[in-house]
PDB file of N, CA and C in Angstrom:
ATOM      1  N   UNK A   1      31.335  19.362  13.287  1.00  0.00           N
ATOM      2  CA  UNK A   1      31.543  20.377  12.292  1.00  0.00           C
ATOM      3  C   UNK A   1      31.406  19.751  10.915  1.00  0.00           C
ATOM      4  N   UNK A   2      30.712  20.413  10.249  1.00  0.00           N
ATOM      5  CA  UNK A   2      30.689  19.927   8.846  1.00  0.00           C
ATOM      6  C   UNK A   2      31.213  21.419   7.572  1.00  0.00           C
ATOM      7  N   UNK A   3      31.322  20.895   6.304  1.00  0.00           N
ATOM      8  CA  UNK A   3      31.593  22.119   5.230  1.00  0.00           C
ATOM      9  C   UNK A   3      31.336  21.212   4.548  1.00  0.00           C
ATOM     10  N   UNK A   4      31.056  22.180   3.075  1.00  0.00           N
ATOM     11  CA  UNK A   4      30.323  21.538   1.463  1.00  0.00           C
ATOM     12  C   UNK A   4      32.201  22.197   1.206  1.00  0.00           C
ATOM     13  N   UNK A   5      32.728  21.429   0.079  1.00  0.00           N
ATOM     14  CA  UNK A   5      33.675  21.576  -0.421  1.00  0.00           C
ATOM     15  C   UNK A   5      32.835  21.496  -2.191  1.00  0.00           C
ATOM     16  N   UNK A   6      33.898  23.063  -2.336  1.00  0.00           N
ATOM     17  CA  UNK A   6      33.673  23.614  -3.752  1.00  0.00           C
ATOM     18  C   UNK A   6      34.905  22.948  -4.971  1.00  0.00           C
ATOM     19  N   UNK A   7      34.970  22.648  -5.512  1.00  0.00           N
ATOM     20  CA  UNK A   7      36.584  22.435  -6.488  1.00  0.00           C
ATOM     21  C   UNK A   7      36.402  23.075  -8.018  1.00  0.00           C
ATOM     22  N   UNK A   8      37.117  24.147  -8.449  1.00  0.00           N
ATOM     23  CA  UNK A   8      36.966  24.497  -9.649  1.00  0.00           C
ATOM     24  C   UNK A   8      37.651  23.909 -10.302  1.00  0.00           C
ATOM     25  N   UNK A   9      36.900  23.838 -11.833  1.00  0.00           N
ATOM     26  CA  UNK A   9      37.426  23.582 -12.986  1.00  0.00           C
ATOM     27  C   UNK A   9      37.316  25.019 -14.016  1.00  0.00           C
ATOM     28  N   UNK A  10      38.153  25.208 -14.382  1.00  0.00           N
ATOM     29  CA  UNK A  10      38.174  26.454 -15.878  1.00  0.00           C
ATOM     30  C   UNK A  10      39.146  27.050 -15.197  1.00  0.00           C
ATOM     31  N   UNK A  11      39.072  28.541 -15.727  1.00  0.00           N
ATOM     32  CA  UNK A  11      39.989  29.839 -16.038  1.00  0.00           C
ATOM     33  C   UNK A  11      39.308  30.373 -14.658  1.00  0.00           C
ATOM     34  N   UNK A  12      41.052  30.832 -14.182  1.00  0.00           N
ATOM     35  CA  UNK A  12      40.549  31.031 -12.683  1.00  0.00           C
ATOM     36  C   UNK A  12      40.299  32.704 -12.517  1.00  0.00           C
ATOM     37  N   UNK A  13      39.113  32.993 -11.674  1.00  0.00           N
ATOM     38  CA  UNK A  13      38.364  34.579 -11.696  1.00  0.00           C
ATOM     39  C   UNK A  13      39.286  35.394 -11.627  1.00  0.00           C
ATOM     40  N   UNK A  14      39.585  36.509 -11.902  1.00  0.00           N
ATOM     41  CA  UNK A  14      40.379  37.861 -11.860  1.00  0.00           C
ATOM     42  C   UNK A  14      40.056  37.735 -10.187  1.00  0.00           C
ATOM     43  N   UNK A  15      39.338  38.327  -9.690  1.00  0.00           N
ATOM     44  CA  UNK A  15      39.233  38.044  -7.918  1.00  0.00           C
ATOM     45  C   UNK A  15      38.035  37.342  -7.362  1.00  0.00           C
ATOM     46  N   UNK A  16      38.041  37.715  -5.972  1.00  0.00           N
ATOM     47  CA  UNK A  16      36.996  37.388  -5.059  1.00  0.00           C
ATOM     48  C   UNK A  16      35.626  37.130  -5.488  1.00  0.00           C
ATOM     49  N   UNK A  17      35.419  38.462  -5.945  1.00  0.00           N
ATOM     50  CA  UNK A  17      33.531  39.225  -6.068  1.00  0.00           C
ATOM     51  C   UNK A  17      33.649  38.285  -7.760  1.00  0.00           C
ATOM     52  N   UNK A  18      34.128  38.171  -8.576  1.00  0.00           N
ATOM     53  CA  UNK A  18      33.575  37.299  -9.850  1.00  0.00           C
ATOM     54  C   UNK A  18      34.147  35.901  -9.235  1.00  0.00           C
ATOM     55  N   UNK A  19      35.205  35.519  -8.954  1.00  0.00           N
ATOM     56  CA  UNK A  19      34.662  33.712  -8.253  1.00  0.00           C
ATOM     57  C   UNK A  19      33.068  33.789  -7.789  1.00  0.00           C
ATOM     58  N   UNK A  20      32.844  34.655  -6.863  1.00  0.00           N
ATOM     59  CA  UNK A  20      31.574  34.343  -6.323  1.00  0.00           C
ATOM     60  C   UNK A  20      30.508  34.711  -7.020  1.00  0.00           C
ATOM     61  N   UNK A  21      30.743  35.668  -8.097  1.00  0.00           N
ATOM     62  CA  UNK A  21      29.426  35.519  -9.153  1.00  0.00           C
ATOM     63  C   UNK A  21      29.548  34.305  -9.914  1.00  0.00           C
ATOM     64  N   UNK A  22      30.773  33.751 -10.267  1.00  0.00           N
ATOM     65  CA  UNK A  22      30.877  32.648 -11.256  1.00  0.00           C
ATOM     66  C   UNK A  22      30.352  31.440 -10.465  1.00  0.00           C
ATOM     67  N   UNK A  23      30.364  31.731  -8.755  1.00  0.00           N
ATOM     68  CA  UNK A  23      30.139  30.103  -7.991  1.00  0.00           C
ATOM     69  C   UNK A  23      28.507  30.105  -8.257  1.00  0.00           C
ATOM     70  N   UNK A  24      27.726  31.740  -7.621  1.00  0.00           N
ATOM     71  CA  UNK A  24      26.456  32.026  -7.422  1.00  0.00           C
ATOM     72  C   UNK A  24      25.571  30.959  -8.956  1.00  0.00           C
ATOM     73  N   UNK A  25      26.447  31.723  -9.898  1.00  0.00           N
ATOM     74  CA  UNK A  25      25.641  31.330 -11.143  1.00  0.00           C
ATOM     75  C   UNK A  25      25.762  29.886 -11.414  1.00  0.00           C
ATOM     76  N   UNK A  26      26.222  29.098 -11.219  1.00  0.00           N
ATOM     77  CA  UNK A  26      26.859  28.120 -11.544  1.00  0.00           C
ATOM     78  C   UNK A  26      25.867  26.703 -10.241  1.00  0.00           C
ATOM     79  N   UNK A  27      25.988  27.527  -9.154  1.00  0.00           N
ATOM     80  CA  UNK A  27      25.153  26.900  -8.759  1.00  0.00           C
ATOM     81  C   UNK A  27      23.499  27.184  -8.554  1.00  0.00           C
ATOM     82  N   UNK A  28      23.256  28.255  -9.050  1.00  0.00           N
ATOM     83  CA  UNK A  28      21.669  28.109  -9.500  1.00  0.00           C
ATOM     84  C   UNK A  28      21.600  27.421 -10.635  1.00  0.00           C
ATOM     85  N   UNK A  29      21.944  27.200 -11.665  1.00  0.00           N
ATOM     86  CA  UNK A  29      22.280  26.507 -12.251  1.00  0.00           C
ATOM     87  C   UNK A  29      22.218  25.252 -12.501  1.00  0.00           C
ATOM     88  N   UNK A  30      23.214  24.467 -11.815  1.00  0.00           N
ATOM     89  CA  UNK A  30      23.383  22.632 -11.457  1.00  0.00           C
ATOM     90  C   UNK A  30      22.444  22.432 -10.135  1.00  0.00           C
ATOM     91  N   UNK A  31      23.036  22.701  -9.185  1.00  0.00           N
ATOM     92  CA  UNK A  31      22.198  22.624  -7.535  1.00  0.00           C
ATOM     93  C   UNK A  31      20.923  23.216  -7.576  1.00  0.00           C
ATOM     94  N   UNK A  32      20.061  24.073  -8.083  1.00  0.00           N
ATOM     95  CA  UNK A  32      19.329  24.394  -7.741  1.00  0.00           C
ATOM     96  C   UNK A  32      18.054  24.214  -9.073  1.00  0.00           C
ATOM     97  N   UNK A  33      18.643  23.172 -10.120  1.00  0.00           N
ATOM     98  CA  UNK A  33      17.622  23.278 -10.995  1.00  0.00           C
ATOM     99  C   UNK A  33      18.210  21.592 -11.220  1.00  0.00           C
ATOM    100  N   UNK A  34      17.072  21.339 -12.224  1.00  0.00           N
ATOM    101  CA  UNK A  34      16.817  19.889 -12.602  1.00  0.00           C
ATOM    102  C   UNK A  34      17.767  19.595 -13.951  1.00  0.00           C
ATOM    103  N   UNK A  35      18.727  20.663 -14.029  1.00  0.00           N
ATOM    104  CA  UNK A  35      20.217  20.149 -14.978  1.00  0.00           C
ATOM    105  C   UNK A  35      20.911  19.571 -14.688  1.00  0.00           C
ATOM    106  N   UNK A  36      20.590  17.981 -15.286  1.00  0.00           N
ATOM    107  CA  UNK A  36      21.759  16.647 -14.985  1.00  0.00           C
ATOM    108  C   UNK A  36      22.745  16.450 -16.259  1.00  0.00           C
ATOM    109  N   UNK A  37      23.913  17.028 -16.328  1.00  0.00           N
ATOM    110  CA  UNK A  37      24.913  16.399 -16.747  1.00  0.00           C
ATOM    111  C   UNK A  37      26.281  15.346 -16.420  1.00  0.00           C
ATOM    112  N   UNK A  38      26.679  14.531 -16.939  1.00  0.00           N
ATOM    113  CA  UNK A  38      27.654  13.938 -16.388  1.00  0.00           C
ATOM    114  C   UNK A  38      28.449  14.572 -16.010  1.00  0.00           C
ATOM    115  N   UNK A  39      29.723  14.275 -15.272  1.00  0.00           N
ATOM    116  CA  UNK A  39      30.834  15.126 -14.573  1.00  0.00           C
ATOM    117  C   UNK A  39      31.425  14.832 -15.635  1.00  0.00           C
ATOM    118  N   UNK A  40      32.720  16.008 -15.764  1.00  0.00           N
ATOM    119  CA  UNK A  40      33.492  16.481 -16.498  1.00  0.00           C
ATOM    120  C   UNK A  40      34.755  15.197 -16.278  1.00  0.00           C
ATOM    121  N   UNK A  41      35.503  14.554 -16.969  1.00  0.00           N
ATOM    122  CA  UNK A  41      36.408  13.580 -17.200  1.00  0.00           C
ATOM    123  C   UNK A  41      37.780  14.531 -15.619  1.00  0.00           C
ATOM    124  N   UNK A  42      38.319  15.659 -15.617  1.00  0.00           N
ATOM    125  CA  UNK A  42      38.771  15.441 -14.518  1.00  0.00           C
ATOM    126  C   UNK A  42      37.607  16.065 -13.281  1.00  0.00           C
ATOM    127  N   UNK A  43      36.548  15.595 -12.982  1.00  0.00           N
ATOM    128  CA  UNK A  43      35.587  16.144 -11.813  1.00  0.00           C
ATOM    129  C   UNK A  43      35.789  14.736 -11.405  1.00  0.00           C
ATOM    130  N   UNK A  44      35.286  13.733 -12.402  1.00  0.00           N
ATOM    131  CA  UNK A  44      35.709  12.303 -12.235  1.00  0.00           C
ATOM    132  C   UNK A  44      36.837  11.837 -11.825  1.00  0.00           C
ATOM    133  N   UNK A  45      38.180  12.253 -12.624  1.00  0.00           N
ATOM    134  CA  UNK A  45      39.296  11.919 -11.821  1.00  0.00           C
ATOM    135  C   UNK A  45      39.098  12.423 -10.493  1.00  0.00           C
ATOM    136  N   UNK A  46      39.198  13.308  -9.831  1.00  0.00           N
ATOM    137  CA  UNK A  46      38.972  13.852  -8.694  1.00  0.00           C
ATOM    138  C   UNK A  46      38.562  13.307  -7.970  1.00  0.00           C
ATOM    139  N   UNK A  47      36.983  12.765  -7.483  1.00  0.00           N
ATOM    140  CA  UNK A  47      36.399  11.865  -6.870  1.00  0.00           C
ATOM    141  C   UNK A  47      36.674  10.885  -7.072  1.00  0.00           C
ATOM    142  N   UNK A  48      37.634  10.223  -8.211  1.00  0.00           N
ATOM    143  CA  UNK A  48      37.950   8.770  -7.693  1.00  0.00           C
ATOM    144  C   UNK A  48      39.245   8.707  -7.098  1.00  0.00           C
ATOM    145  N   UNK A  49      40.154   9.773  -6.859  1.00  0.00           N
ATOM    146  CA  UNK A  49      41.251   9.974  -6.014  1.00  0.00           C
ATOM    147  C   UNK A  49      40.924  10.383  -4.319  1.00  0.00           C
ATOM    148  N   UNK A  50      40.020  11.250  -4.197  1.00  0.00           N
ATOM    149  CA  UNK A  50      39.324  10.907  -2.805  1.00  0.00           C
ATOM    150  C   UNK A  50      39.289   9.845  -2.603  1.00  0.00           C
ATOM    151  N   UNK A  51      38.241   9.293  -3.132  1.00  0.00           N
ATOM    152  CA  UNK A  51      37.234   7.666  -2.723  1.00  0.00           C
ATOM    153  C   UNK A  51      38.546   6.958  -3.094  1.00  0.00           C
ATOM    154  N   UNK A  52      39.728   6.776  -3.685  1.00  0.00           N
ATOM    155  CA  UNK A  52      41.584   6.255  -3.014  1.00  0.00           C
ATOM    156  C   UNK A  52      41.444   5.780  -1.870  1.00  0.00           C
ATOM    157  N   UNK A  53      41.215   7.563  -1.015  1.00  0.00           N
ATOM    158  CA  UNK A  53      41.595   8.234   0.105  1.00  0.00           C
ATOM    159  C   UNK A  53      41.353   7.853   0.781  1.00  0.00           C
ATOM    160  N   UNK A  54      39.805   8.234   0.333  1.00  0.00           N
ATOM    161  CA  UNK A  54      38.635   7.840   1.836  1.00  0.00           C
ATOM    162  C   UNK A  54      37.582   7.010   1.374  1.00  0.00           C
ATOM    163  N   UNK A  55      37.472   6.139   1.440  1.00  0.00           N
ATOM    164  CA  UNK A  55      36.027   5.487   1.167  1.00  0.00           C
ATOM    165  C   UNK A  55      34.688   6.101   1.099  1.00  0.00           C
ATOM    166  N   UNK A  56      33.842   5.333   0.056  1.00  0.00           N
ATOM    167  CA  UNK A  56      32.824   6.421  -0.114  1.00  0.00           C
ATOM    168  C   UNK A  56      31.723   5.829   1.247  1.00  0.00           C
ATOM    169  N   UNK A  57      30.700   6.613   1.744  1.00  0.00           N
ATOM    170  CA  UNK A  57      30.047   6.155   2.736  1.00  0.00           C
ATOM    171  C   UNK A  57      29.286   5.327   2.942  1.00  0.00           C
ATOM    172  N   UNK A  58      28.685   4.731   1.134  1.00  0.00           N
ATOM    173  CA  UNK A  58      28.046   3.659   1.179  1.00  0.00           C
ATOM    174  C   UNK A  58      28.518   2.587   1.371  1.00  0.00           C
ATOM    175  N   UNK A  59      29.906   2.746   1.267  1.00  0.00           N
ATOM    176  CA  UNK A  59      30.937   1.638   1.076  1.00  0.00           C
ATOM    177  C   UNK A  59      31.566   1.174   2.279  1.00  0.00           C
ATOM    178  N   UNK A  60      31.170   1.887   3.729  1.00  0.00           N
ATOM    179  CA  UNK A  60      31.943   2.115   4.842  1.00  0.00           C
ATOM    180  C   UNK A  60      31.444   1.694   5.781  1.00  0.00           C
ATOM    181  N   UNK A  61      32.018   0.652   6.619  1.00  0.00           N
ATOM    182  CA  UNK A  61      31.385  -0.779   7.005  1.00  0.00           C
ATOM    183  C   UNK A  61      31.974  -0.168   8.803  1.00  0.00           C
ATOM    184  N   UNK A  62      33.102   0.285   8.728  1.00  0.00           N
ATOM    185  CA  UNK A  62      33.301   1.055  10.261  1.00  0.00           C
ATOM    186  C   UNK A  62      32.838   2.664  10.649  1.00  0.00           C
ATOM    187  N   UNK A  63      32.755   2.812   9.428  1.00  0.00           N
ATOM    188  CA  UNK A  63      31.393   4.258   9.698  1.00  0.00           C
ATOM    189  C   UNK A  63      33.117   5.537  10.148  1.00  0.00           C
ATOM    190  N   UNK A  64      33.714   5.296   8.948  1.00  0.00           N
ATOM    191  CA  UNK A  64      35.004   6.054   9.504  1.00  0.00           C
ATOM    192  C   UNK A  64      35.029   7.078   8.169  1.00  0.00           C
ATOM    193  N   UNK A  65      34.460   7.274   6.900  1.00  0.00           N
ATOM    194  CA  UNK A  65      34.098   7.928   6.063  1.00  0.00           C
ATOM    195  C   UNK A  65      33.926   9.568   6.389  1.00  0.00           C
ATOM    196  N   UNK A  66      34.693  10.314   5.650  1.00  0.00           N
ATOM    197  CA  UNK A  66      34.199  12.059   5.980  1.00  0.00           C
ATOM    198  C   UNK A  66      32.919  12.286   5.123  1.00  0.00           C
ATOM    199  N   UNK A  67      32.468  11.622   4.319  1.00  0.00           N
ATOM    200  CA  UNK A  67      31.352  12.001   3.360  1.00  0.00           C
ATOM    201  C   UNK A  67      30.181  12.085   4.137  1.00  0.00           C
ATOM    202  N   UNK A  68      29.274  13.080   4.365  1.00  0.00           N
ATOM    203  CA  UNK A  68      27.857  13.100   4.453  1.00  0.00           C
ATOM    204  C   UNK A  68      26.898  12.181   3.384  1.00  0.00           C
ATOM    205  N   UNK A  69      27.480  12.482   2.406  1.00  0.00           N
ATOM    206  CA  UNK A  69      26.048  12.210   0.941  1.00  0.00           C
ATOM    207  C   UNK A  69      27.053  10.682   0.664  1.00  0.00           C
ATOM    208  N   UNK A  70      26.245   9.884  -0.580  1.00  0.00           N
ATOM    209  CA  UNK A  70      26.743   8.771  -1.118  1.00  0.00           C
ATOM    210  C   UNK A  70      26.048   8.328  -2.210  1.00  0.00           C
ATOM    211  N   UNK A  71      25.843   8.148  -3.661  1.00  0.00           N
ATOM    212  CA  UNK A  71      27.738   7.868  -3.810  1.00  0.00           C
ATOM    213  C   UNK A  71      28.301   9.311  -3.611  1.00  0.00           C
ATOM    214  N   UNK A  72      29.401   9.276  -3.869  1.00  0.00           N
ATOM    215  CA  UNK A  72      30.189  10.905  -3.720  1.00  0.00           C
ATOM    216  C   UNK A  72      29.954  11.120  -4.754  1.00  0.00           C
ATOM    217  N   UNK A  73      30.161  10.643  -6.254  1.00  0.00           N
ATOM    218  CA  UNK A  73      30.173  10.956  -7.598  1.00  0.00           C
ATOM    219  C   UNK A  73      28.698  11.631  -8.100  1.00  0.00           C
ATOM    220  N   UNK A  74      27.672  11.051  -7.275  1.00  0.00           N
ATOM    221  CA  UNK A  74      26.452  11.640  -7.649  1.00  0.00           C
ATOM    222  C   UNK A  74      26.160  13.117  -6.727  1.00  0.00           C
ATOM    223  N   UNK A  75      27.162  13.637  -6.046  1.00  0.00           N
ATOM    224  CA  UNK A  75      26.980  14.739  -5.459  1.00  0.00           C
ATOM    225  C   UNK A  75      27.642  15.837  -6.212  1.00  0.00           C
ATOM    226  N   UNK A  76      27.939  15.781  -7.653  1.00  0.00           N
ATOM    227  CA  UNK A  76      28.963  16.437  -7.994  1.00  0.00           C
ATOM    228  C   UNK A  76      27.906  17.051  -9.355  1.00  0.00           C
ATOM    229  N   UNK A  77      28.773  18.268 -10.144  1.00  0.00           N
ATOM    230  CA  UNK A  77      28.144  18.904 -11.106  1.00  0.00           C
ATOM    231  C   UNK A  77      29.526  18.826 -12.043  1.00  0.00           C
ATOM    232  N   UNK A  78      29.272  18.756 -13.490  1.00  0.00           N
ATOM    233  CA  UNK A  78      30.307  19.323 -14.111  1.00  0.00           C
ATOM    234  C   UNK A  78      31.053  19.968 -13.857  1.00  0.00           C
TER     235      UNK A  78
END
């Protein structure tokens, strides 16, 4: 079993249907176009409290890592 894990940053949606216009847009956006910005100072904290956790996969010498992708930090958007 695998899942893509989402984590917001900002002002959280009134409901459901605008989270998911705010995710839709957001990732045509970063994921689906050639807009590289650095991660946001806590997107960064974040992934370096995982990679604490869990080691990142490039880094993982018993192959015991939950990460698919590697580094983790370069899988991330603002």
């Amino acid at each position: 079993m695998s899942y893509d894990l989402a984590v917001w940053e900002g002002v959280r949606p009134a409901d459901d249907k605008s989270a998911r216009r705010s995710f839709n847009g957001l990732y045509d956006r970063y994921l689906d176009s050639e807009v590289k910005e650095p991660p946001s100072e806590r997107i960064t904290a974040f992934v370096a409290a995982l990679l604490d956790r869990w080691c990142d996969i490039t880094e993982d010498e018993g192959e015991t890592s939950p990460w698919s992708v590697g580094p983790l930090i370069d899988d991330r958007v603002p």
